[in-house]
Protein backbone atom coordinates (compact mmCIF):
# COMPACT_ATOMS: atom_id res chain seq x y z
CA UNK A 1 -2.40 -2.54 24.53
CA UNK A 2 -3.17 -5.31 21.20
CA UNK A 3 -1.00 -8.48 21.40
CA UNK A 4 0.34 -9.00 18.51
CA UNK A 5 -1.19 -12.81 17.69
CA UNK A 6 -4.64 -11.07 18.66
CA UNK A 7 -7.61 -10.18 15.89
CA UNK A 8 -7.56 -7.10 13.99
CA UNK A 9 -11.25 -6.22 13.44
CA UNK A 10 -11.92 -3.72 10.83
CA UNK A 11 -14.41 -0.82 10.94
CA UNK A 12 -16.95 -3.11 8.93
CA UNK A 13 -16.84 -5.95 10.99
CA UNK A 14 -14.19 -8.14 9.29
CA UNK A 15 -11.98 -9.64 10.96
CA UNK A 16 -8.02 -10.54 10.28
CA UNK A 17 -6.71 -13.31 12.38
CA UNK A 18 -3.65 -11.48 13.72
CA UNK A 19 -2.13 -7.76 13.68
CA UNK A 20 0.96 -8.79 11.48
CA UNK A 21 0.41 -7.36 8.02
CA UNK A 22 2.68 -7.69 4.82
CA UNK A 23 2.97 -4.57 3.62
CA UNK A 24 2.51 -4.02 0.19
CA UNK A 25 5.85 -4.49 -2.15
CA UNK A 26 6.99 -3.51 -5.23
CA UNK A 27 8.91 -6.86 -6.53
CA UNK A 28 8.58 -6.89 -10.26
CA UNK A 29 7.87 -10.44 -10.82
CA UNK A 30 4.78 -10.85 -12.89
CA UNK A 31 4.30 -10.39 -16.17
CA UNK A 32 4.48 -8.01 -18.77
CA UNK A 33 1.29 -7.50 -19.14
CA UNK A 34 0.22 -7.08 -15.43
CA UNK A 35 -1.07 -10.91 -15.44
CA UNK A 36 0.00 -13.10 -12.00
CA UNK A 37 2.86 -14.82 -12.30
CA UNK A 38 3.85 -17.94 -10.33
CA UNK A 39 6.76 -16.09 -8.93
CA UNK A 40 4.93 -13.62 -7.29
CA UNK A 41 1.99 -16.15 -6.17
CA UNK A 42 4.72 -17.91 -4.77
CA UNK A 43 6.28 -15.05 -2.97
CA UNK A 44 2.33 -14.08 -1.48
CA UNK A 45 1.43 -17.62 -0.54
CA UNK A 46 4.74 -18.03 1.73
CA UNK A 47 3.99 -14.98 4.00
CA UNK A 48 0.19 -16.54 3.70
CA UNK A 49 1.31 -19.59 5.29
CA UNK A 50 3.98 -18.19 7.26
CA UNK A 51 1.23 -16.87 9.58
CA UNK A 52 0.52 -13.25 8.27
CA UNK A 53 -3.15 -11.96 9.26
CA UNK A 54 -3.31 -10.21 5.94
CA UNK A 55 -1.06 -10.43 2.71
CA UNK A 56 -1.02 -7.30 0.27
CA UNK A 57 -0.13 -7.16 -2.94
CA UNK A 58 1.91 -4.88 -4.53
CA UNK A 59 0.77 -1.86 -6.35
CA UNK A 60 -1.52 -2.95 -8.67
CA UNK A 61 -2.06 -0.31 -11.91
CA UNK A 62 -5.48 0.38 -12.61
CA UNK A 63 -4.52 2.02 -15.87
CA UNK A 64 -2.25 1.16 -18.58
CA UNK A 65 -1.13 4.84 -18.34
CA UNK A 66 -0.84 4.48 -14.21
CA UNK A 67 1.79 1.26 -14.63
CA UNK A 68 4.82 2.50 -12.76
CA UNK A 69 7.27 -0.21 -13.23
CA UNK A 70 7.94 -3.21 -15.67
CA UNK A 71 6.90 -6.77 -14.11
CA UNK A 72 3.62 -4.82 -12.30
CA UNK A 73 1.03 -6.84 -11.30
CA UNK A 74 -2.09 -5.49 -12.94
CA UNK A 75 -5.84 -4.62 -12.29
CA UNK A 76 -7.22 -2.54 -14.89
CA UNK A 77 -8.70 -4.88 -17.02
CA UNK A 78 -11.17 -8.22 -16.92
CA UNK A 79 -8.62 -10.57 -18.77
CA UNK A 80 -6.84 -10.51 -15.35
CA UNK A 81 -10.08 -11.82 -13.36
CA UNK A 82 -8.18 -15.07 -13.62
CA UNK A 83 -5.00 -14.69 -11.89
CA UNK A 84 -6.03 -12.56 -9.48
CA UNK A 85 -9.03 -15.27 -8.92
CA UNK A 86 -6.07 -17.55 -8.68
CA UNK A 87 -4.02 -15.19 -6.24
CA UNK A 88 -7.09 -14.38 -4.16
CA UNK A 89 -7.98 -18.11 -3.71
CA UNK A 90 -4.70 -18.62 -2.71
CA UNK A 91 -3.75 -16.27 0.28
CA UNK A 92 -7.27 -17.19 1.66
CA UNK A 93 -6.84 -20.48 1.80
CA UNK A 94 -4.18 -20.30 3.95
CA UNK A 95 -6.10 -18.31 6.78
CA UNK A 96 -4.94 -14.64 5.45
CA UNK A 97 -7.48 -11.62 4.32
CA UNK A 98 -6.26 -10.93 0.94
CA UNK A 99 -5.62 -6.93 -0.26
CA UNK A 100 -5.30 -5.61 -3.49
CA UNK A 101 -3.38 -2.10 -3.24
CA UNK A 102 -4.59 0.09 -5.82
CA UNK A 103 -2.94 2.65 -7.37
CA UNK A 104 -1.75 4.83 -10.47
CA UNK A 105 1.69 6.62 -10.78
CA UNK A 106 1.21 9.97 -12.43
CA UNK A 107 4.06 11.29 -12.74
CA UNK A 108 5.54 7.93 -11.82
CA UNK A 109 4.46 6.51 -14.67
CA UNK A 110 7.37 7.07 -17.18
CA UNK A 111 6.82 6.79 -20.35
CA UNK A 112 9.62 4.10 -20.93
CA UNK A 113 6.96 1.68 -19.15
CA UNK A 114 3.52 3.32 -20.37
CA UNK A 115 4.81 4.08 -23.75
CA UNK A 116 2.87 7.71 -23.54
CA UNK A 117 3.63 11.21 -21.76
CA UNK A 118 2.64 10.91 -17.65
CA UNK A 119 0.09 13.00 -16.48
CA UNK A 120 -0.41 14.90 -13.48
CA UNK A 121 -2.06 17.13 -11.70
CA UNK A 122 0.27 20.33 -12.68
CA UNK A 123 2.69 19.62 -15.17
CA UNK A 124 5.58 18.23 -13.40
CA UNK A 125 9.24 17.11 -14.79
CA UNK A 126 8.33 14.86 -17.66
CA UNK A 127 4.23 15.17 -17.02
CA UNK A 128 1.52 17.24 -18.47
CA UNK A 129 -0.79 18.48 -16.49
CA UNK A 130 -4.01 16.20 -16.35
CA UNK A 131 -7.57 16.79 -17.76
CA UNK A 132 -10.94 16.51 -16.43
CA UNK A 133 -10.98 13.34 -18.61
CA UNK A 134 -8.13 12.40 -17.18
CA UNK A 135 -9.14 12.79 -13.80
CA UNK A 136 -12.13 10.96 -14.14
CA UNK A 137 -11.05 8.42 -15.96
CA UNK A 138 -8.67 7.86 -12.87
CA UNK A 139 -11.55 7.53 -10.50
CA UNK A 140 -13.34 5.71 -12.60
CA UNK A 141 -10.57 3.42 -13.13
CA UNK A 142 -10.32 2.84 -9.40
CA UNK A 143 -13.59 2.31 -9.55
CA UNK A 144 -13.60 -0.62 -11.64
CA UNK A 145 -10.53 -2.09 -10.21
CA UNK A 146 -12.20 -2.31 -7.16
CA UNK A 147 -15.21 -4.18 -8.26
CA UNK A 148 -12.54 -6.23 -9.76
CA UNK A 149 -11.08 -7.30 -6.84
CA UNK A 150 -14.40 -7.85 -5.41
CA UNK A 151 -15.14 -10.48 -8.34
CA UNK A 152 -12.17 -12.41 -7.67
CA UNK A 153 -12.89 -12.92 -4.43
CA UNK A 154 -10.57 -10.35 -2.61
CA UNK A 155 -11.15 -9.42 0.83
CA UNK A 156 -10.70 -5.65 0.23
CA UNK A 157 -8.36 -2.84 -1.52
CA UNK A 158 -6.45 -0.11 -0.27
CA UNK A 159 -5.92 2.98 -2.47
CA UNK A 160 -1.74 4.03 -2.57
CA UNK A 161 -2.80 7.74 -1.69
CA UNK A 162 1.56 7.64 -0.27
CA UNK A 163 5.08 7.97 -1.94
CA UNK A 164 4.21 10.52 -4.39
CA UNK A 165 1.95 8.30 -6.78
CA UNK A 166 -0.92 10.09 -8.00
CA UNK A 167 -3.17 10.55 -5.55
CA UNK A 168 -0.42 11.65 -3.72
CA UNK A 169 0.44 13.97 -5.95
CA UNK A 170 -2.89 16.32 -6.09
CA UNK A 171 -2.65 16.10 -2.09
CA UNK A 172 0.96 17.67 -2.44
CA UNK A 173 1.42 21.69 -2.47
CA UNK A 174 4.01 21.91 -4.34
CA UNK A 175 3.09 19.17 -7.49
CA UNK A 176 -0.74 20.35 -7.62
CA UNK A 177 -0.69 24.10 -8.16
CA UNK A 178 -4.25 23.53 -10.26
CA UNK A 179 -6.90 26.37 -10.33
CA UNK A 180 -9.93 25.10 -11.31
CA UNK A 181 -12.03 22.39 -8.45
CA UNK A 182 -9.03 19.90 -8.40
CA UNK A 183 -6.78 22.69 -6.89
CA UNK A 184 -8.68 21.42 -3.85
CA UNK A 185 -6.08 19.02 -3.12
CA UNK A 186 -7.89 16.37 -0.91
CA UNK A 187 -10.74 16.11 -3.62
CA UNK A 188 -9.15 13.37 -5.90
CA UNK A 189 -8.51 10.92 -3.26
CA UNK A 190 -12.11 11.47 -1.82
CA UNK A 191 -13.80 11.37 -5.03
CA UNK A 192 -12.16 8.17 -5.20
CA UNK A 193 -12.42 7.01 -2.11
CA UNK A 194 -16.34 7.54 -1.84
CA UNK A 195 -16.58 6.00 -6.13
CA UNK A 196 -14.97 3.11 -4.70
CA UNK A 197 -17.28 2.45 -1.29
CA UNK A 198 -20.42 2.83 -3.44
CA UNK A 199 -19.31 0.15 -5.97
CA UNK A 200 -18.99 -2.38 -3.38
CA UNK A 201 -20.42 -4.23 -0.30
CA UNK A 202 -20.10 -2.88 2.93
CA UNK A 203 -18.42 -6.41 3.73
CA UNK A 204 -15.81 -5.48 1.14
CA UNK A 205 -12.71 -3.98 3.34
CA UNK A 206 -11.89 -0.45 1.78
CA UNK A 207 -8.91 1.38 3.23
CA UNK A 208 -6.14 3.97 2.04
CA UNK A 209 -2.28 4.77 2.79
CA UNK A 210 -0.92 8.01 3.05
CA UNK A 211 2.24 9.91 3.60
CA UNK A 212 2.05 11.74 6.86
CA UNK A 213 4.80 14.16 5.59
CA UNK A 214 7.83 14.24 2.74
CA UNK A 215 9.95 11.50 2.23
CA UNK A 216 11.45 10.64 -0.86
CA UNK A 217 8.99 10.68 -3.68
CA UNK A 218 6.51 12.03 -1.28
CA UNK A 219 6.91 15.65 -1.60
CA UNK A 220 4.43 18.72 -0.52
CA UNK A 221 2.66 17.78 2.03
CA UNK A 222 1.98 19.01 5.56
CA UNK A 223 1.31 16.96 8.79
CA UNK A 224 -1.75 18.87 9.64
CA UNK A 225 -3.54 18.86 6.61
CA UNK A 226 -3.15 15.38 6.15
CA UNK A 227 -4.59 14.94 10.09
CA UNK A 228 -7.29 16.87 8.29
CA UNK A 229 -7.25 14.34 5.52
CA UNK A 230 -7.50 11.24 7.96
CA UNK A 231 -10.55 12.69 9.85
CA UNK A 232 -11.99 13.34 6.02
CA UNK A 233 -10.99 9.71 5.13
CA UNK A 234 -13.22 8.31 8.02
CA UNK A 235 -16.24 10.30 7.06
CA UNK A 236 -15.93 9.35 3.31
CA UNK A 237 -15.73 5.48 4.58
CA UNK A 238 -12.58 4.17 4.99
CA UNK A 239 -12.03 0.51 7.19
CA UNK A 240 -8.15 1.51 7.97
CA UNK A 241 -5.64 3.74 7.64
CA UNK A 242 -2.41 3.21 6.90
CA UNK A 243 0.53 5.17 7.48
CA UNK A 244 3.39 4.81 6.00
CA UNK A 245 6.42 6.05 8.02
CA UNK A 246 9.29 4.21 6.53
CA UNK A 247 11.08 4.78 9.92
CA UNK A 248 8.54 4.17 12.94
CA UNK A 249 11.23 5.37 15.31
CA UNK A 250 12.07 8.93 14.05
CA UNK A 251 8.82 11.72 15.19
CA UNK A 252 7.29 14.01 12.91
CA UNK A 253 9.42 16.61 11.23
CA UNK A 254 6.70 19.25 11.73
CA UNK A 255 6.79 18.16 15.29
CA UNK A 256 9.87 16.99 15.83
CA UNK A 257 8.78 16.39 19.85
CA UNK A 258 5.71 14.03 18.78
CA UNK A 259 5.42 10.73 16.87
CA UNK A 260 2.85 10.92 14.27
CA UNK A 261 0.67 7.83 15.39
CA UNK A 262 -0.55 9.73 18.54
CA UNK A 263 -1.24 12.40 16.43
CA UNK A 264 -3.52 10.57 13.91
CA UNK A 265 -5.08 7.97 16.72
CA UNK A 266 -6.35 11.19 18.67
CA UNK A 267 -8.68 12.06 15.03
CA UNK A 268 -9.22 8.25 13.64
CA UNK A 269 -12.02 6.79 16.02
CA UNK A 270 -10.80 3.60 17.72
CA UNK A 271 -13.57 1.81 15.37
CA UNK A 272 -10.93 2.66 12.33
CA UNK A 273 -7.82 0.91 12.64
CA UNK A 274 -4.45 2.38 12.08
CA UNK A 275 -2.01 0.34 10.24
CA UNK A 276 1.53 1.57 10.54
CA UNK A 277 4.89 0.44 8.56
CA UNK A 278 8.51 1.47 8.82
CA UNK A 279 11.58 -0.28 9.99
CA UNK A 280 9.46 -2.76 12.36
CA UNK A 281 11.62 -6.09 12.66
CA UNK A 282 10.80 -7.71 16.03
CA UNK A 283 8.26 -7.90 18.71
CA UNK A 284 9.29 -4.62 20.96
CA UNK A 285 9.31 -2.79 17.42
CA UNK A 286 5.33 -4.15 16.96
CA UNK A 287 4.51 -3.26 20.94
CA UNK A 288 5.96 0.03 20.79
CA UNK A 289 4.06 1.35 18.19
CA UNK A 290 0.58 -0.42 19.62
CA UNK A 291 0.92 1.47 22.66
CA UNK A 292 1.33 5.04 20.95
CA UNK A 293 -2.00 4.01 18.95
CA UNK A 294 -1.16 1.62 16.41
CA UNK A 295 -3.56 -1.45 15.30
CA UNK A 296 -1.30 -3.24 13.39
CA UNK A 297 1.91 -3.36 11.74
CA UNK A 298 3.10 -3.69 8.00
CA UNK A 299 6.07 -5.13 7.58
CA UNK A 300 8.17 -4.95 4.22
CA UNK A 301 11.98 -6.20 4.25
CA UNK A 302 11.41 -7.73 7.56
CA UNK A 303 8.66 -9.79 6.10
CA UNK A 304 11.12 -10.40 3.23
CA UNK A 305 13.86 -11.79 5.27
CA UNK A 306 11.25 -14.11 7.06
CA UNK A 307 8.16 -15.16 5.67
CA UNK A 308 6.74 -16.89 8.73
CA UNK A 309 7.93 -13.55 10.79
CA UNK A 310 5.05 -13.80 12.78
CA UNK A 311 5.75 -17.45 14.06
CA UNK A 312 9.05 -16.07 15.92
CA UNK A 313 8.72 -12.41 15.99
CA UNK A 314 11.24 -12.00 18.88
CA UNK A 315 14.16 -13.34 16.92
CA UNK A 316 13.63 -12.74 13.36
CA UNK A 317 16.43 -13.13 10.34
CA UNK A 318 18.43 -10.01 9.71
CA UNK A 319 20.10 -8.97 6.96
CA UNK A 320 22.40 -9.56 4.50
CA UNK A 321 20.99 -12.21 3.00
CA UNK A 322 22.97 -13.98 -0.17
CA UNK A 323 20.58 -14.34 -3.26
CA UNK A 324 20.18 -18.14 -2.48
CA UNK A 325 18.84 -16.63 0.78
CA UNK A 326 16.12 -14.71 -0.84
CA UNK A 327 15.50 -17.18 -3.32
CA UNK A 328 14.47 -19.57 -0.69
CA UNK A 329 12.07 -17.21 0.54
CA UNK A 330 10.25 -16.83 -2.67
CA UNK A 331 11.76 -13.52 -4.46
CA UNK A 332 12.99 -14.52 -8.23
CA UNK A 333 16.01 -13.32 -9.58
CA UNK A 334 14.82 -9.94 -10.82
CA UNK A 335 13.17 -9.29 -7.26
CA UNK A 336 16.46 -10.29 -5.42
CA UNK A 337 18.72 -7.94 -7.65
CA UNK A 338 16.00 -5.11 -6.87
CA UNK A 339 16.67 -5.20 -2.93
CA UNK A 340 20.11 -4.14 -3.73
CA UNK A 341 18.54 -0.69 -3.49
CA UNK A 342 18.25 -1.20 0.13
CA UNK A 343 22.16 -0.77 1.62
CA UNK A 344 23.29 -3.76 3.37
CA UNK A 345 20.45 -6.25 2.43
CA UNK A 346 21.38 -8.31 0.16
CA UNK A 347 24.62 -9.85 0.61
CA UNK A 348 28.01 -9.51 -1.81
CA UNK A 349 28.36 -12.74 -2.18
């Protein structure tokens, strides 16, 4: 079984110095036009030099027409080479691998924030159903954002194929009812996947995160084809998957006598590494997990409430936190309101 302070090595040979991971987070804090802010480099940096083996950012749009909330940090265009330069040069410097997470809402992507109609790929609630040019403008898109990342001196991306973004979406049954080739639900996120690999080095870390099965946005999907996904994933290239379980102790709802990392470590080789978040706040949590098959783990409030969690995993901060709290630990006042959502973390007073 890992320890957790040991090296994650990734399929291509690059190496993290640690298994703690901060899981990509929506937070809102840059600006409006997708450019760094020093909020959020400030939020990043503090997990960097609270110990974390690799800092993610947020999802980052890689279309204006993908952004799925205000205050997004953006990655689909050159004029934001600098910041992320700046946020890239940052996190490394500190001794973490740096991630972009890439992604584009769909049907996430209200048109309050975009300004125009959200696409899909069936029409959907608000959306229309997407075009070819649509579609491969998307990859494309990815594509670019990618080779972005590259330039500013990222380690690597992972592409948001979870919570019912767009990618998501076209894997989903019940939101991609298409009959023409994109009715082949696992094709967008390949496409993608295998656009991205061949615009970058092999060095370049390229990874995805899924939804094993529904939860919240996440609709329409089934636990086997996505373990038919994963081993898909691995041929097209990926360096890691991540899974993103939102509550690591609960099994599979498919399956409700099996946890779902067994079931994906027994079709991801042990070359591949699976990253895993949901609910993991100490030490057991981490070790638990790493003995049912898990590389790594992601952590998101946890990693909120303590940005040098992995300095004193076995007794980390719990919540409620007051909004000086959270200030303190690098989330602005816009980011602090925003974890209301989450019952019971931030405090009343």
């Amino acid at each position: 079984m890992h320890d957790l302070s040991s090296p994650l090595t990734f399929r291509n040979g690059v190496t993290a110095k640690n298994r703690a991971w901060l899981a990509p987070l929506t937070n809102m804090q840059s600006h409006a036009d997708g450019t760094l802010s020093d909020d959020e480099l400030r939020f990043l940096t503090m997990r960097a030099e609270g110990g974390f083996g690799v800092i993610e950012t947020c999802a980052s749009h890689i279309a204006l027409d993908g952004q799925g909330w205000p205050g997004e940090l953006g990655s689909y265009d050159d004029k934001l080479l600098p910041g992320l330069s700046r946020l890239a040069s940052a996190v490394k410097s500190r001794g973490a691998l740096a991630l972009v997470q890439l992604f584009h809402g769909g049907v996430r992507a209200p048109s309050s924030v975009t300004g125009r109609q959200p696409w899909s790929a069936s029409a959907f609630e608000e959306a229309r159903e997407g075009t070819e040019a649509d579609i491969l403008g998307a990859i494309e898109g990815f594509r670019a954002a990618a080779v972005r990342a590259h330039r500013a001196g990222f380690d690597g991306v992972e592409l948001h194929g979870a919570h019912g973004y767009l990618l998501s979406q076209f894997l989903s049954a019940t939101m991609n009812r298409r009959t023409d080739r994109w009715g082949d639900r696992p094709l967008l996120l390949r496409e993608t996947l295998r656009a991205v690999r061949a615009a970058v080095p092999a060095s370049f870390v390229v990874g995805v995160r899924i939804s094993p099965e529904d939860f919240g946005n996440a609709k329409g999907l089934d636990l086997d084809e996505n373990l038919a996904l994963a081993r898909m994933l691995v041929s097209d290239g990926i360096d890691f998957l991540h899974l993103s379980l939102w509550d690591t102790t609960r099994n599979t709802t498919k399956r409700p006598e099996q946890h779902a990392l067994p079931l994906f470590r027994e079709v991801v080789p042990r070359e591949v590494p699976i990253v895993v978040a949901g609910k993991v706040w100490t030490r057991r949590d981490a070790e638990r997990l790493f003995a049912m098959g898990a590389d790594a783990v992601a952590l998101g409030r946890s990693a909120i409430a303590n940005p040098d969690w992995p300095e004193h995993p076995d007794t980390p901060r719990m919540p409620p936190l007051t909004l000086h709290e959270l200030h303190e630990r690098g989330l602005n006042p816009v980011f602090a309101e925003y974890m209301r959502k989450w019952k019971g973390f931030v405090a009343d007073s």
